[in-house]
C-alpha atoms as a PDB file:
ATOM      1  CA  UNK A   1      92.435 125.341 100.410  1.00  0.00           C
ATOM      2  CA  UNK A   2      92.428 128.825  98.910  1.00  0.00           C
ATOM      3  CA  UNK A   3      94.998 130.100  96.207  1.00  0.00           C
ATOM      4  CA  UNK A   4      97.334 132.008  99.053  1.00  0.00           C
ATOM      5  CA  UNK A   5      97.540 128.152 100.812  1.00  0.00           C
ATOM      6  CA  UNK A   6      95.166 129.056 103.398  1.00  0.00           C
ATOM      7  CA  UNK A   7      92.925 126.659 105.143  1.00  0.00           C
ATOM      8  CA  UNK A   8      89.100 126.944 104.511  1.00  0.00           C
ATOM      9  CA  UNK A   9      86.274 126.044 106.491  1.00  0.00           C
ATOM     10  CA  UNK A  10      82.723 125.755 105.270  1.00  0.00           C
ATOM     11  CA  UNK A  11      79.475 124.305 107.553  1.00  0.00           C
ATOM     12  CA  UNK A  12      76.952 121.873 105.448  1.00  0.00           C
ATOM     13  CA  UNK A  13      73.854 121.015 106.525  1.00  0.00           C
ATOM     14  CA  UNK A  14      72.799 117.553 104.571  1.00  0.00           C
ATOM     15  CA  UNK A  15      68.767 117.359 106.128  1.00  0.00           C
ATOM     16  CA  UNK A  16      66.074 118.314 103.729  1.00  0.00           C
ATOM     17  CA  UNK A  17      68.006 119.419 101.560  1.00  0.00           C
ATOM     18  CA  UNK A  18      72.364 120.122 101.133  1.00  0.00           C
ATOM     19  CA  UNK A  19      73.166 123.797 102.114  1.00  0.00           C
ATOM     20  CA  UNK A  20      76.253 125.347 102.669  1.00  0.00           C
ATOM     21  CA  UNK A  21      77.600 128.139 104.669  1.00  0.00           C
ATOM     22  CA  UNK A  22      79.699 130.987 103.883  1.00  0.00           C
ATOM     23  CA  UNK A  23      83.844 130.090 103.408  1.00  0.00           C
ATOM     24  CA  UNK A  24      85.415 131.216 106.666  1.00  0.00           C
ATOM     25  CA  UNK A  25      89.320 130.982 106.800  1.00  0.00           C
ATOM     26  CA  UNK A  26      91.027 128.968 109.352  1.00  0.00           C
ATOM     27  CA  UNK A  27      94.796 129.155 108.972  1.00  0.00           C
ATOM     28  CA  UNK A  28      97.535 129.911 106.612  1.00  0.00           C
ATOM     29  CA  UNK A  29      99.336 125.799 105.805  1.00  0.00           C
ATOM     30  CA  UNK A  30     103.073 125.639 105.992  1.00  0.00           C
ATOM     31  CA  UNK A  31     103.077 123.653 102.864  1.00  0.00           C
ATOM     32  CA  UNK A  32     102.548 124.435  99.156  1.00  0.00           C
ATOM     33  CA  UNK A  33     100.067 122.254  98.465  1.00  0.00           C
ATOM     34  CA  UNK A  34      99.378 120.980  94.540  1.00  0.00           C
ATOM     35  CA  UNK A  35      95.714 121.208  93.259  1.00  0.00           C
ATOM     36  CA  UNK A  36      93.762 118.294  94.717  1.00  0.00           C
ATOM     37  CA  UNK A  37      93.117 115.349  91.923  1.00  0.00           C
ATOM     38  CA  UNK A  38      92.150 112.238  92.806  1.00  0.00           C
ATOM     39  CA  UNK A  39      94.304 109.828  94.349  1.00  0.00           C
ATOM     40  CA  UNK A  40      96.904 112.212  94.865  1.00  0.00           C
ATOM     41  CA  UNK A  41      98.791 112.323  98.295  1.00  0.00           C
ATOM     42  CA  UNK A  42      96.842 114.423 101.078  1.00  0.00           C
ATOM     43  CA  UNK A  43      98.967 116.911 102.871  1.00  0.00           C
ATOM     44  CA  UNK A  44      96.784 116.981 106.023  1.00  0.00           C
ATOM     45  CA  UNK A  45      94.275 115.206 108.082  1.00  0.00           C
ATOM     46  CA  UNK A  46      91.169 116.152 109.729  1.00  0.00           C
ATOM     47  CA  UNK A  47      90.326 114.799 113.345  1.00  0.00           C
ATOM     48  CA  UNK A  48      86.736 113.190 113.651  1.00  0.00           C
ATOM     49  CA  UNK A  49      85.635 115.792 115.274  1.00  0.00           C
ATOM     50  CA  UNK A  50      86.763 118.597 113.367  1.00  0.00           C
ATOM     51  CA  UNK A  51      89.186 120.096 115.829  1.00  0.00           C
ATOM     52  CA  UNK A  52      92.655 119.012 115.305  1.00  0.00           C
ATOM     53  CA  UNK A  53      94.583 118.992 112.158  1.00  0.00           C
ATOM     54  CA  UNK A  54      97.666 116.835 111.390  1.00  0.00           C
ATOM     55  CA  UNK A  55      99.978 118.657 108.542  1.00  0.00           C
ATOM     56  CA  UNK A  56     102.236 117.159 106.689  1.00  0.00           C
ATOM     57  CA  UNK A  57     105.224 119.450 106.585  1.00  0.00           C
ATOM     58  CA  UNK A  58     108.942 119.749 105.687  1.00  0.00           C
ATOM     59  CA  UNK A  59     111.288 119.598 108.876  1.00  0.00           C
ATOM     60  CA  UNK A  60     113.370 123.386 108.599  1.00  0.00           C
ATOM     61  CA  UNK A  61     116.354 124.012 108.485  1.00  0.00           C
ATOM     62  CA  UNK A  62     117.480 120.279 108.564  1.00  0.00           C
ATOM     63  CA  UNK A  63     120.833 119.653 106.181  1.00  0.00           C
ATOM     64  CA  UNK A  64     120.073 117.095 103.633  1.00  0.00           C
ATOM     65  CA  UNK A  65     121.503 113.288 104.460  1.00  0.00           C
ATOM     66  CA  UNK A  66     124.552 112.718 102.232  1.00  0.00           C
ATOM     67  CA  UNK A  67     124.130 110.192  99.452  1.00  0.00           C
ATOM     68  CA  UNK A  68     126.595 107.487  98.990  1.00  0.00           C
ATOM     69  CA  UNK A  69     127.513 105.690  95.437  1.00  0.00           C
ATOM     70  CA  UNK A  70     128.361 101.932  95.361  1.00  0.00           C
ATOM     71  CA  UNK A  71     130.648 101.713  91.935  1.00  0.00           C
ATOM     72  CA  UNK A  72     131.377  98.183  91.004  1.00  0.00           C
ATOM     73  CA  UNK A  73     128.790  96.488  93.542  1.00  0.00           C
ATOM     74  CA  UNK A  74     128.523  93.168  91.960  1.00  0.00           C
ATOM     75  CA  UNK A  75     132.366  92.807  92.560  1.00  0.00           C
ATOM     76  CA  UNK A  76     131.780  93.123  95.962  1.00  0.00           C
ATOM     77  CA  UNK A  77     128.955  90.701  96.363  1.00  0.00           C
ATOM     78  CA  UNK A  78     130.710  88.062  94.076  1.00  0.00           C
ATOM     79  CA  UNK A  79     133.790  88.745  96.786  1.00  0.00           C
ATOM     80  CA  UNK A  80     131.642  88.005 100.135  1.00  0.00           C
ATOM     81  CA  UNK A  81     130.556  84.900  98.671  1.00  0.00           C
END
């Protein structure tokens, strides 16, 4: 993935010897992606052959679910017993 979170594709050839091809971009991702480290989350998937991606994106414009305190919840369980 390039700096401006666009998608890059690049052929290798693995015979003889490893060669790449020149980068060639693919799209822009909907998602800021952090630098890659190892064994940190992926933010898409590739299909097997290449052709399909799966991105992992934020849904828009959906309200955030409201969060509910429990105050004094070992009262309650001591009261359902």
């Amino acid at each position: 993935m390039a700096p401006d979170r666009t998608l890059i594709a690049v052929d290798v050839k693995t015979d003889a010897a490893f060669r790449f091809g020149s980068p060639r971009p693919l799209f822009a991702m909907p998602v800021l992606a952090p630098r890659y480290t190892p064994g940190s989350p992926s933010y898409f998937a590739v299909s097997a052959d290449g052709q399909r991606f799966l991105v992992n994106t934020p849904v828009e414009d959906a309200a955030p679910e409201p969060m509910q305190v429990v105050v004094n919840w070992p009262a309650t369980l001591a009261g359902s017993r």
